[in-house]
Protein backbone atom coordinates (compact mmCIF):
# COMPACT_ATOMS: atom_id res chain seq x y z
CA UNK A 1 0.00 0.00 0.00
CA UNK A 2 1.58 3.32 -0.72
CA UNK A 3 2.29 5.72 1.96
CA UNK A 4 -0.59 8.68 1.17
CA UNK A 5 -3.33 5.54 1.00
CA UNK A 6 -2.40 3.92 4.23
CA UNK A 7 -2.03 7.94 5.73
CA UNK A 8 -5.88 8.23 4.43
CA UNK A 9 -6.64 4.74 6.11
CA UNK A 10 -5.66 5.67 9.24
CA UNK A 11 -6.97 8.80 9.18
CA UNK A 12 -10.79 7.06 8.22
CA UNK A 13 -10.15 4.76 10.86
CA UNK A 14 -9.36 7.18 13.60
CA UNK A 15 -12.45 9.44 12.67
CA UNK A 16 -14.89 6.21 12.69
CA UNK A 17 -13.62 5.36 16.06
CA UNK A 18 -14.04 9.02 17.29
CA UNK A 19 -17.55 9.53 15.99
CA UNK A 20 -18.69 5.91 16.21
CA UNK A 21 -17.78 5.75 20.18
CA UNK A 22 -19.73 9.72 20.75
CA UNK A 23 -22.46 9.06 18.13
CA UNK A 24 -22.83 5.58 18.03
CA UNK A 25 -22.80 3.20 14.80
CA UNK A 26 -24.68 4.75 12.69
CA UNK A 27 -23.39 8.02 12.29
CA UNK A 28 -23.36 9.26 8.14
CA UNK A 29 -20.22 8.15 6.36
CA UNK A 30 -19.93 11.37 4.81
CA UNK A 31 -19.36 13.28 8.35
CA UNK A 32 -16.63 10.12 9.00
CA UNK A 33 -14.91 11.20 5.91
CA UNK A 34 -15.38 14.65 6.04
CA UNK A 35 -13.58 14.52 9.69
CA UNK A 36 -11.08 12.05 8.13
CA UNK A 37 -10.26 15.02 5.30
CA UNK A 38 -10.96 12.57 2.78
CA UNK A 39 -13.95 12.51 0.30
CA UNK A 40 -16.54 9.74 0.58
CA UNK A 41 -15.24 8.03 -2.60
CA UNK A 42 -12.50 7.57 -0.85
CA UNK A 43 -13.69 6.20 2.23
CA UNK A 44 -16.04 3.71 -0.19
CA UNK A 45 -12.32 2.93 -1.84
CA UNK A 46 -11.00 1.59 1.39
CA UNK A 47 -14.52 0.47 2.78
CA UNK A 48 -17.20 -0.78 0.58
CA UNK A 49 -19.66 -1.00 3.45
CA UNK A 50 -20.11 0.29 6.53
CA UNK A 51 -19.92 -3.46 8.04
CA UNK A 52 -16.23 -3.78 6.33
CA UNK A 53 -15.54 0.00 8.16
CA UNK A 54 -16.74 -1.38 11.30
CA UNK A 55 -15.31 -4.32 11.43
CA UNK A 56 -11.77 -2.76 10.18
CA UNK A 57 -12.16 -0.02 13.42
CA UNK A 58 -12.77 -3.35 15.77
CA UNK A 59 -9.44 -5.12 15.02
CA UNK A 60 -7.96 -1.70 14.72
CA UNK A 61 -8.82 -1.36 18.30
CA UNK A 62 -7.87 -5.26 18.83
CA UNK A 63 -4.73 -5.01 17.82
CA UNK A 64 -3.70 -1.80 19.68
CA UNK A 65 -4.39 -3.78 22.94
């Protein structure tokens, strides 16, 4: 993965995690992206779903502990 993709990954992932854990689950993937500084296609580029960004915050989280 080059380094300005896995920069925007991270930066999706941290977002999601922020806004997931203070607005719960179902917060719009456009305001995740938006606080990401990414556009949504690029969120859908990494994430197809909202399951598969889910999921990827989880064993985020996982494998920091």
């Amino acid at each position: 993965m080059r380094t300005d993709a896995r920069h925007n990954r991270v930066r999706i992932l941290l977002a999601a995690r922020q806004l997931c854990v203070h607005e719960g689950p179902d917060v719009p993937l456009e305001e995740i992206a938006s606080r990401a500084g990414v556009g949504i296609a690029m969120l859908y580029r990494r994430f197809p779903s909202r399951a598969a960004l889910i999921r990827a915050v989880a064993v985020d989280v996982m494998e920091a502990l």
